[in-house]
Structures are given as C-alpha cells and as structure tokens.
N, C-alpha and C. Protein backbone atom coordinates (compact mmCIF):
# COMPACT_ATOMS: atom_id res chain seq x y z
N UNK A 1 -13.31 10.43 11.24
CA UNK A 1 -13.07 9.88 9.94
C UNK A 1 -12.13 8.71 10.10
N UNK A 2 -12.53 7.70 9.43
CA UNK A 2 -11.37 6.23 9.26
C UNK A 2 -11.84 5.24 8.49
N UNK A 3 -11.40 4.45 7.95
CA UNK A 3 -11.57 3.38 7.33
C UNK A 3 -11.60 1.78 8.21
N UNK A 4 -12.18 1.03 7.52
CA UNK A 4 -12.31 -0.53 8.45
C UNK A 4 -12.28 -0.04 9.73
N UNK A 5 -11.98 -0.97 10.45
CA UNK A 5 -12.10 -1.33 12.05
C UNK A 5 -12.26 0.00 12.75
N UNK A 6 -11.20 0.87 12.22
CA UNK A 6 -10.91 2.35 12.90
C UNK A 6 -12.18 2.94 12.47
N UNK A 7 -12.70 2.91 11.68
CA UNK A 7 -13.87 4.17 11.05
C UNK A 7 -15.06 3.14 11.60
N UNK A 8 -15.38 1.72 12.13
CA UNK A 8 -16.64 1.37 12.85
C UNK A 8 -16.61 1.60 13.76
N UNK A 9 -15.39 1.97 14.51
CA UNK A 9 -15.59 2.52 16.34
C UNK A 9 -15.49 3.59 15.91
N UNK A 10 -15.16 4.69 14.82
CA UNK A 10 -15.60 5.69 15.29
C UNK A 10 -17.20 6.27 14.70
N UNK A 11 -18.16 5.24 14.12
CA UNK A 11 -19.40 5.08 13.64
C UNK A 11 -19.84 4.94 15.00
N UNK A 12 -19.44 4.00 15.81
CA UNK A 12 -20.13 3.57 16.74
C UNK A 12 -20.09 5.13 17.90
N UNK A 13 -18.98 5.38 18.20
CA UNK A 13 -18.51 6.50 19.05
C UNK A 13 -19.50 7.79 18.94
N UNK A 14 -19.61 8.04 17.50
CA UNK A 14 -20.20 9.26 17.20
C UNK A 14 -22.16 8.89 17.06
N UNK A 15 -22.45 7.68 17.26
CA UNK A 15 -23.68 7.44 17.67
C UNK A 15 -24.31 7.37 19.02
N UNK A 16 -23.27 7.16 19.80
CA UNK A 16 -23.17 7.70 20.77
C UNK A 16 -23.42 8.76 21.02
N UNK A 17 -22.96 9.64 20.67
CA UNK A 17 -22.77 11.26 21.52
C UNK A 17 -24.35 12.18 21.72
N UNK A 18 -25.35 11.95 20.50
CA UNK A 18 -26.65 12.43 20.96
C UNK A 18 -26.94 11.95 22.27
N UNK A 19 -27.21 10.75 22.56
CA UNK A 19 -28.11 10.37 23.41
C UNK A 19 -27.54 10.36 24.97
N UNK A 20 -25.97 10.74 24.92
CA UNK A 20 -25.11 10.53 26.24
C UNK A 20 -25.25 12.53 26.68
N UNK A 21 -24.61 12.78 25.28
CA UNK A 21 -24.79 14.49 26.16
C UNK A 21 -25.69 15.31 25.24
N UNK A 22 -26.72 14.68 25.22
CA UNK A 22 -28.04 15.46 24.48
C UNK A 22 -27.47 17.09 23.51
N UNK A 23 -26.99 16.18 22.78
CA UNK A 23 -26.49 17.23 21.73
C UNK A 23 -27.62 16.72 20.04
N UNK A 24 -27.44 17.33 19.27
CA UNK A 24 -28.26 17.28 17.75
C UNK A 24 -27.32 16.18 17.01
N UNK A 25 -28.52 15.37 16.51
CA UNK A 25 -27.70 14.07 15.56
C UNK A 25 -26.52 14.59 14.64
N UNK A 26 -26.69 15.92 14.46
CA UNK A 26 -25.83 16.38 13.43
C UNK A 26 -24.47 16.96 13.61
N UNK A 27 -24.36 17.57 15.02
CA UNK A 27 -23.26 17.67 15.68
C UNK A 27 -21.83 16.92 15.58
N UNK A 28 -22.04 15.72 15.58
CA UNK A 28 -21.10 14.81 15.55
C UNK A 28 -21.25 13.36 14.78
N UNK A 29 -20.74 13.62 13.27
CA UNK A 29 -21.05 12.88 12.26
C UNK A 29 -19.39 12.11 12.13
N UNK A 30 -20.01 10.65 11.86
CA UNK A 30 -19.28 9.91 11.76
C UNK A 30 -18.76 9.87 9.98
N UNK A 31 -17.45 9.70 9.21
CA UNK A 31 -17.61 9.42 8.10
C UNK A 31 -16.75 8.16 8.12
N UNK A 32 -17.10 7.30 7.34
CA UNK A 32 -16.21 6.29 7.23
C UNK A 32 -15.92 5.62 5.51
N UNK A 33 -14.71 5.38 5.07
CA UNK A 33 -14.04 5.28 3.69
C UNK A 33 -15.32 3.85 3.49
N UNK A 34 -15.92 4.07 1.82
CA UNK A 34 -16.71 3.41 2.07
C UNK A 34 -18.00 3.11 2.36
N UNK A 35 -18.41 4.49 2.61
CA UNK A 35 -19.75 4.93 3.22
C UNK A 35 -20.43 3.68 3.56
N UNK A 36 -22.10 4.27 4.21
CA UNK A 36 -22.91 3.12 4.71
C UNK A 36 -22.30 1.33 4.64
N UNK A 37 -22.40 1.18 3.40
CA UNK A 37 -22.07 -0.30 3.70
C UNK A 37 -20.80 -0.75 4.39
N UNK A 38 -19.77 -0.06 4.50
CA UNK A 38 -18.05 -0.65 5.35
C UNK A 38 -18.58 -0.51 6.45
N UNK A 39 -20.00 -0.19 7.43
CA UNK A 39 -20.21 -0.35 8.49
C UNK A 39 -20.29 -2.01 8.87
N UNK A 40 -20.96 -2.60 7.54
CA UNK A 40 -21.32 -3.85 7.49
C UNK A 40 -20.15 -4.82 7.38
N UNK A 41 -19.94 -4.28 6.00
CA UNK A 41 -19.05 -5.09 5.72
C UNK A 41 -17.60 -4.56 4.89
N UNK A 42 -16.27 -5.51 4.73
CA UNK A 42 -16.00 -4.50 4.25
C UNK A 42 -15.98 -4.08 2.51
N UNK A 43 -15.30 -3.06 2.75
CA UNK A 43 -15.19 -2.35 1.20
C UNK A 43 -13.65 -2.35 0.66
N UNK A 44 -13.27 -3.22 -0.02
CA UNK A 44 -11.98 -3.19 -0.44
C UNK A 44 -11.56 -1.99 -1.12
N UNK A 45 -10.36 -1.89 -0.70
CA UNK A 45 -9.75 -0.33 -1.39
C UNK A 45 -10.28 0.71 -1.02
N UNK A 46 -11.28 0.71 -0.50
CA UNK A 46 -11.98 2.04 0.41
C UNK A 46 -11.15 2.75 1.11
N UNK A 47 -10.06 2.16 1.92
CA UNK A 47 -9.42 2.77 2.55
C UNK A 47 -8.46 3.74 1.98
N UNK A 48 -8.11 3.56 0.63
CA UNK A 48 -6.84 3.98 -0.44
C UNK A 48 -7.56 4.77 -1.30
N UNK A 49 -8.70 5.14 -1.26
CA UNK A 49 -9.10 6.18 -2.06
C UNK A 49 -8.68 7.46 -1.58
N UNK A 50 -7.83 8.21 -2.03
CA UNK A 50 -7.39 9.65 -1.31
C UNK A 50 -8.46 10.55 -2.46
N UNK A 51 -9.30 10.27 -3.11
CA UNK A 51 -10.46 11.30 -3.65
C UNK A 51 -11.20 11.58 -3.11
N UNK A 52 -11.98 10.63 -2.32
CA UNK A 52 -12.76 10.28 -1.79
C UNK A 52 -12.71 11.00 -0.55
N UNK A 53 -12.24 11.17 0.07
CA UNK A 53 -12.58 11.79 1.69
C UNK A 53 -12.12 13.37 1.66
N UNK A 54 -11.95 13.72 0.74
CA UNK A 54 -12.41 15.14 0.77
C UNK A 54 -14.07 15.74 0.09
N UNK A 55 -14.23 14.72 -1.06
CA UNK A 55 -15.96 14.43 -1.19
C UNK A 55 -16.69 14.24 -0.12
N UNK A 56 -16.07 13.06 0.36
CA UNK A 56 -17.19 12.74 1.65
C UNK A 56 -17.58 13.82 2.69
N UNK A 57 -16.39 14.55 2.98
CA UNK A 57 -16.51 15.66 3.97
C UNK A 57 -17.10 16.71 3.04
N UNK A 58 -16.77 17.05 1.97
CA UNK A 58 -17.85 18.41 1.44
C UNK A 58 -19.23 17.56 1.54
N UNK A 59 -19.47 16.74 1.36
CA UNK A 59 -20.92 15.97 0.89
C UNK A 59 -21.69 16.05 2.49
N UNK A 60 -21.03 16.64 3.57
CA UNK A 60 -21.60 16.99 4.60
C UNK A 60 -21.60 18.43 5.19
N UNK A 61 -21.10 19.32 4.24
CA UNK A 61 -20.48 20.97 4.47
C UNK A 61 -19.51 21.19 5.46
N UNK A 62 -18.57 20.16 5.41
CA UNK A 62 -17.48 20.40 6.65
C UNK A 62 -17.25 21.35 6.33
N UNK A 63 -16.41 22.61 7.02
CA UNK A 63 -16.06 23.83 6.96
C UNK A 63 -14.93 23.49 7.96
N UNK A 64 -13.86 25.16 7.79
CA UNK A 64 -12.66 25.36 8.65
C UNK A 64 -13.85 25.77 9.53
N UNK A 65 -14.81 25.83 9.96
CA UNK A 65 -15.41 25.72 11.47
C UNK A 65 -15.38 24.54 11.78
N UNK A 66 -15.40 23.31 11.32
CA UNK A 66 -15.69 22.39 12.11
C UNK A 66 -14.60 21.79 12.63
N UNK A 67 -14.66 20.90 12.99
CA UNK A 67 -12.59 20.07 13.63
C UNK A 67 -13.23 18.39 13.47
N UNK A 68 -11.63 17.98 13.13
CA UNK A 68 -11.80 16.47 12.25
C UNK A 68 -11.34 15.75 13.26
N UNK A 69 -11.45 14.54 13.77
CA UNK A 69 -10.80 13.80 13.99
C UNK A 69 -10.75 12.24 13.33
N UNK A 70 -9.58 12.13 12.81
CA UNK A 70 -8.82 11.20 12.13
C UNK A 70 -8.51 10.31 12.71
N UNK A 71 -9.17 8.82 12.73
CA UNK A 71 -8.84 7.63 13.38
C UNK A 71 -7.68 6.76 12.34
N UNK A 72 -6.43 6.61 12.37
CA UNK A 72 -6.03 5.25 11.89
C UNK A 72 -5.03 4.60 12.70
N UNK A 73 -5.32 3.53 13.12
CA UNK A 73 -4.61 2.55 13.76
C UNK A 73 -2.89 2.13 13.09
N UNK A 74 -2.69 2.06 12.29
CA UNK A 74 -1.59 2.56 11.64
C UNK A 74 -0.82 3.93 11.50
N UNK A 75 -1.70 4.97 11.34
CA UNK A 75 -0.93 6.41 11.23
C UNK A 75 -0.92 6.44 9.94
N UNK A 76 -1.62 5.83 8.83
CA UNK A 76 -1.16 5.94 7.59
C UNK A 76 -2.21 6.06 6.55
N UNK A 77 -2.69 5.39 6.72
CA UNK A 77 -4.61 5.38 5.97
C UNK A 77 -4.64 6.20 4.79
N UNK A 78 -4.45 5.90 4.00
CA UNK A 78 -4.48 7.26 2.54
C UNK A 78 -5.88 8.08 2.65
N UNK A 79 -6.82 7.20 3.07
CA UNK A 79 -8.04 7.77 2.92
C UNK A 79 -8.14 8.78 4.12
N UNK A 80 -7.71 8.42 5.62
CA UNK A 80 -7.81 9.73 6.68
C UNK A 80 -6.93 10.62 6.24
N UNK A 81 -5.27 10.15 6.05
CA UNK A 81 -4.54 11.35 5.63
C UNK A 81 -4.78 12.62 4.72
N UNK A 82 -5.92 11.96 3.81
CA UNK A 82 -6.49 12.99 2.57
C UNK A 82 -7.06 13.75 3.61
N UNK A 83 -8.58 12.81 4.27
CA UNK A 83 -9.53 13.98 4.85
C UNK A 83 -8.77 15.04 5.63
N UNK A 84 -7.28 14.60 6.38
CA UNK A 84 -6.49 15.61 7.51
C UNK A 84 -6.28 16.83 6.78
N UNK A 85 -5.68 16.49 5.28
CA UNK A 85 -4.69 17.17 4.17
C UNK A 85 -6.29 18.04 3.98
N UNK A 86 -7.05 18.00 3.81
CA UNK A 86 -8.34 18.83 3.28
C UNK A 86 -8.86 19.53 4.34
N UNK A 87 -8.98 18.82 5.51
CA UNK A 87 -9.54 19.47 6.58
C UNK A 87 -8.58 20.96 7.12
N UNK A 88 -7.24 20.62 7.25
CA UNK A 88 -6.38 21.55 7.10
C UNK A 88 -6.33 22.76 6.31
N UNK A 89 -6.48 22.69 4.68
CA UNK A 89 -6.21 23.38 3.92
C UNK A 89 -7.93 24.05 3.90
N UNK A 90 -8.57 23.74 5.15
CA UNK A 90 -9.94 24.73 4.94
C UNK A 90 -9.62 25.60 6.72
N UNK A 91 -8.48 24.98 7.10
CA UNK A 91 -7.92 26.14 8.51
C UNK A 91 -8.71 25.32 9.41
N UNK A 92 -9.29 24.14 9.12
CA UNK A 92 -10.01 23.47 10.70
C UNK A 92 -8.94 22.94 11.29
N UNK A 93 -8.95 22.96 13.12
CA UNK A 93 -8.69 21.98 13.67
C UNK A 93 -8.72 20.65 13.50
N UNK A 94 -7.30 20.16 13.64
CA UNK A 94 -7.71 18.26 13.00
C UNK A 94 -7.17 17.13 14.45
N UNK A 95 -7.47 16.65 14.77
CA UNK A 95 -6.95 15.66 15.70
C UNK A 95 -6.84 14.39 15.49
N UNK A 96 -5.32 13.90 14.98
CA UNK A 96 -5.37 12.68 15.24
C UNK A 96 -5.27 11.32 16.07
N UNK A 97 -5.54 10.05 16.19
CA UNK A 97 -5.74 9.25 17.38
C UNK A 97 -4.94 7.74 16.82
N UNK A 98 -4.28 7.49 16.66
CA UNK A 98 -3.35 6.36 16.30
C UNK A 98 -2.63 5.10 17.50
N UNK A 99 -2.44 4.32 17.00
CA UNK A 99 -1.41 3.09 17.84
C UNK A 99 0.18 3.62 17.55
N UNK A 100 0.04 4.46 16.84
CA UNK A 100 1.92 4.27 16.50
C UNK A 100 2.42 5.60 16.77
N UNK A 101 3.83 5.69 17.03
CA UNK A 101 4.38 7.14 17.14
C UNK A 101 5.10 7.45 15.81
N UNK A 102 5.17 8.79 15.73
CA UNK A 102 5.79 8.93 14.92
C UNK A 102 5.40 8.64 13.29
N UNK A 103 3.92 9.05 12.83
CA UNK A 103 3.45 8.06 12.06
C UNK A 103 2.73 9.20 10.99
N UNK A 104 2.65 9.35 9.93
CA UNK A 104 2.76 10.36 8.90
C UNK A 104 1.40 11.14 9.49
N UNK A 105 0.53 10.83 9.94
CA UNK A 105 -0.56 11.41 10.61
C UNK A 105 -0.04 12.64 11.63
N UNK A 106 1.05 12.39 12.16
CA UNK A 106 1.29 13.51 13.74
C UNK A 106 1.67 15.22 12.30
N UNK A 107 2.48 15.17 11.73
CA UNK A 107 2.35 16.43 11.30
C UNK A 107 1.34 16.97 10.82
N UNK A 108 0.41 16.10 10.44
CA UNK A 108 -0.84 16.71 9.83
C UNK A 108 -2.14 16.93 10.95
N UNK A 109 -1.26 16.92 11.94
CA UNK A 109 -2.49 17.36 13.02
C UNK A 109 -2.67 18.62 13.83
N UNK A 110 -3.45 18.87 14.50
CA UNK A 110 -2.84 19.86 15.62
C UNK A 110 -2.72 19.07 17.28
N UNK A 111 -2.96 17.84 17.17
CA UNK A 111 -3.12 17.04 18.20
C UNK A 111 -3.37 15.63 18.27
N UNK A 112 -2.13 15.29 18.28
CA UNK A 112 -2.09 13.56 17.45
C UNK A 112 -1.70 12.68 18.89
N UNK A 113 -2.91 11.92 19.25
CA UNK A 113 -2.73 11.08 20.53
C UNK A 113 -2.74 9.29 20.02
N UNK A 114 -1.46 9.27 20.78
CA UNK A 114 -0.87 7.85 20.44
C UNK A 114 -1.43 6.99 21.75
N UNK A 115 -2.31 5.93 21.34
CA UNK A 115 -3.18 4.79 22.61
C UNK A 115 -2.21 3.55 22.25
C-alpha cells in the first residue's frame, strides 16, 4: 500500500511477483491511494484521504490473515498510516518500508525497515 511514487513501485513490485515465483495474480495485490488512474497519473489529495484505505483494503477482503506492507518514503502518508491503523486493528501483520527513522509509521508496524 502507498500513494504517488511509493505506491507505483509498489504497483510495479507486486506485478512482478506472479511471473518471478509462480504464485496466483491474487496473492500479492498492489493498492495504491487513488486507485487505477495514480498509476498514470497523479491524483491530488489521494494521498490524504485517511477514509479511503481502509475501503480500499476491505474492497479486496483483506483480513487479519493477510500482512500489509506500507510503503511511504516520508514515514507519514495519511493514506498508508490509515491502511497500517486498519490493518492492525484486524490483528494482521503490517510491515513498514520508509527513507526516514523514527517516523510515525515505525510504531504502527511490526517491522519497519528504514532504506
């Protein structure tokens, strides 16, 4: 899950994963703030919708079975922080992946890796 730049590599990443380790298209779904079109182009305020990415993830049956990972290059993203805050409060594993330390994302994870 991410918005702009962060949520098209991880569009791109998770299109990946069928065809590298022959797993089901459905396995590893990309969501990004914004849907379909912020692949293109972007979607203003997409990123700041904190309604929105707990929709997006029911609108695919995420469950506390599944595990999130939360892309924002900042650590701050209203829109990943929601999906973390939701993904959590259903008992899934969440992992976040950020540039910054220390960045409102690390408590809301169970595994917050700073690149």
């Amino acid at each position: 899950m991410g918005a702009g730049t962060s949520g098209r590599l991880g569009v791109m990443d998770a299109a990946e994963c069928p065809p590298t380790f022959g797993i089901s298209l459905d396995l590893v779904q990309a969501v990004i703030a914004g849907g379909m079109k912020a692949i293109l182009c972007s979607v203003e305020g997409a990123e700041d919708d904190v309604r929105a990415a707990p929709e997006d993830l029911k609108s695919r049956g995420f469950t506390g079975k599944d595990i999130l990972v939360g892309i924002s290059a900042s650590g701050r993203t209203p829109y990943v922080l929601a999906g973390l805050r939701f993904a959590r409060s259903l008992g899934a594993p969440v992992v976040g992946l950020t540039c910054n330390e220390d960045t409102e994302m690390a408590p809301l994870t169970d595994v917050c890796i700073t690149v």
